[in-house]
Protein backbone atom coordinates (compact mmCIF):
# COMPACT_ATOMS: atom_id res chain seq x y z
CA UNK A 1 210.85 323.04 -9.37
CA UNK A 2 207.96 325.27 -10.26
CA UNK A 3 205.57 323.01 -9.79
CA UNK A 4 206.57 322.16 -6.08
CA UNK A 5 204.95 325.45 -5.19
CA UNK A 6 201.41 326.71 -5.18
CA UNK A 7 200.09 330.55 -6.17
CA UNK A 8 198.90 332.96 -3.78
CA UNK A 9 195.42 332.43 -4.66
CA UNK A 10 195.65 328.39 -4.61
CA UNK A 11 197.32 328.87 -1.24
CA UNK A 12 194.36 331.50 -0.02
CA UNK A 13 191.56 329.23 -1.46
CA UNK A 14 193.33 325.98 0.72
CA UNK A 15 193.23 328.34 3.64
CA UNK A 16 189.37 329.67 2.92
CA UNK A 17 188.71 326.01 3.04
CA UNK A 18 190.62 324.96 6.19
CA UNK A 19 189.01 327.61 8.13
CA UNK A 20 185.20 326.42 6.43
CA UNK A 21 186.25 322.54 7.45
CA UNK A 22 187.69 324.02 10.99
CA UNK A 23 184.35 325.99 11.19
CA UNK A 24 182.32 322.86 10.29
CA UNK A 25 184.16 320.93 13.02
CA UNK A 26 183.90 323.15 15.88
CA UNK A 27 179.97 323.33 14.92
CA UNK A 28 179.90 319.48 14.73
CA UNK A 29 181.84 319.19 18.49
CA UNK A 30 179.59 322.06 19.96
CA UNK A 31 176.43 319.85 18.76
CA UNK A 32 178.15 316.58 19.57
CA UNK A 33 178.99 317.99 23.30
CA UNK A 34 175.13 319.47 23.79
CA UNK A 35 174.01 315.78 22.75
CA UNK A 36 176.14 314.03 25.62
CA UNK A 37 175.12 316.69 28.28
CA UNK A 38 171.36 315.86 27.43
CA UNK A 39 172.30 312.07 27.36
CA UNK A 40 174.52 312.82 30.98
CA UNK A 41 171.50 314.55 32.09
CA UNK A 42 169.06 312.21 31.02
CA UNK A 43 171.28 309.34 32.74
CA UNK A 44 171.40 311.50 35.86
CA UNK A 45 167.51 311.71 35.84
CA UNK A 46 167.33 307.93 34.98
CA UNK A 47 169.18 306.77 37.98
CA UNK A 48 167.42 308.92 40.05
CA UNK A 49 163.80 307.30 39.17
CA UNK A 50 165.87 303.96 39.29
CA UNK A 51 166.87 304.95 43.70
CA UNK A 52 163.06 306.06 43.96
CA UNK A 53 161.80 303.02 42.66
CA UNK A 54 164.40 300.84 44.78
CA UNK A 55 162.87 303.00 48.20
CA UNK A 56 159.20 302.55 47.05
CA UNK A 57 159.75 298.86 46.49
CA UNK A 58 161.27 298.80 50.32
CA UNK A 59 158.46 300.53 51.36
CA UNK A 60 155.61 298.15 49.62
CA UNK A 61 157.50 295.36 51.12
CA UNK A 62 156.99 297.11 54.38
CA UNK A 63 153.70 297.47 53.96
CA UNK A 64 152.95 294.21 52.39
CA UNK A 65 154.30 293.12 56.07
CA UNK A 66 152.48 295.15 57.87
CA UNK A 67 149.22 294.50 56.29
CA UNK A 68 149.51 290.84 56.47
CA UNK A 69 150.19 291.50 60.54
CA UNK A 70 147.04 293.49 60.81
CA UNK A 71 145.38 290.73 59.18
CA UNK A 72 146.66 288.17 61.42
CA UNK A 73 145.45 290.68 64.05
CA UNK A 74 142.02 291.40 62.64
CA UNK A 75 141.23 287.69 62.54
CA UNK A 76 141.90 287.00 65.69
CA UNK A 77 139.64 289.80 66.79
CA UNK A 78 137.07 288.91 64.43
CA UNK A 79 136.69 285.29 65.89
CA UNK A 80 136.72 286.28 69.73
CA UNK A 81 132.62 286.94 69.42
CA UNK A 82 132.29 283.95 67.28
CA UNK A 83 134.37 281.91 70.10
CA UNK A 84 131.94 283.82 72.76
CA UNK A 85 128.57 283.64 70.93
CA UNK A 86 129.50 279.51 70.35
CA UNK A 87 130.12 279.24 74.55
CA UNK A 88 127.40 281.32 75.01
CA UNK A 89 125.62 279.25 73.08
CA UNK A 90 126.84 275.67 74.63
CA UNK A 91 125.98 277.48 77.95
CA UNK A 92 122.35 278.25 76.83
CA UNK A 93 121.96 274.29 75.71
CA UNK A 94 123.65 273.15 78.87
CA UNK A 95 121.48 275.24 80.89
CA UNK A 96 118.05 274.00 78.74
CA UNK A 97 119.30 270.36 78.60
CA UNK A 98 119.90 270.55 82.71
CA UNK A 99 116.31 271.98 83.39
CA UNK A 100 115.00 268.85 81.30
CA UNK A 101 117.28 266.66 82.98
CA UNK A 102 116.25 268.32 86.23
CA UNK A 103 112.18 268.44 85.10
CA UNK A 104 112.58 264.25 84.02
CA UNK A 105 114.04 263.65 87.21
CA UNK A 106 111.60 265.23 89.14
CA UNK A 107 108.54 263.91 87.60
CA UNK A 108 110.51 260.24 87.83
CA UNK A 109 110.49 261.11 91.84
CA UNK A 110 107.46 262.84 91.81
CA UNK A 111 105.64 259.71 90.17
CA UNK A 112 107.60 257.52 92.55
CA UNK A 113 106.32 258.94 95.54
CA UNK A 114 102.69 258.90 94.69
């Protein structure tokens, strides 16, 4: 029956322990805890670039579209002189080719009549 019980000093050493392992433990949770509220944090921050990235990808698509309008628009501008220099330039050879037209015929008549 003696041996079912422990001294005074076995039973204070078991406690000095306890409280060092207790001590160890709420250490150990207070560093565990800081680690997941800088990996929360970090999450946080993460899916915050990830919502900035989604917008700027919207708004590159936007712009994609609107760039490839005002190249569809700058085109068109760009080949109204081309269109007007070619019909001014049909108009020039109409006009040239009529005078010699004009000139043949009238040396025809004019060497008809003589």
């Amino acid at each position: 029956m003696d041996q079912d019980y422990i001294t005074r000093r076995e039973h204070e050493e078991f406690a000095r322990r306890m409280d060092s392992e207790n001590e160890r433990i709420k250490d150990e949770n207070a560093r565990q805890n800081k680690r997941i509220a800088i990996v929360e944090e970090s999450v946080n921050e993460f899916n915050k670039l990830v919502l900035q990235i989604e917008r700027i990808a919207v708004s590159i698509q936007q712009m994609t579209a609107e760039i490839s309008k005002q190249g569809e628009r700058l085109e068109s501008i760009e080949s109204k002189p081309g269109k007007r220099w070619e019909t001014l330039i049909g108009g020039i050879l109409g006009a040239i080719a009529g005078v010699i037209g004009t000139a043949a015929v009238a040396a025809i008549a004019t060497g008809i009549l003589h």
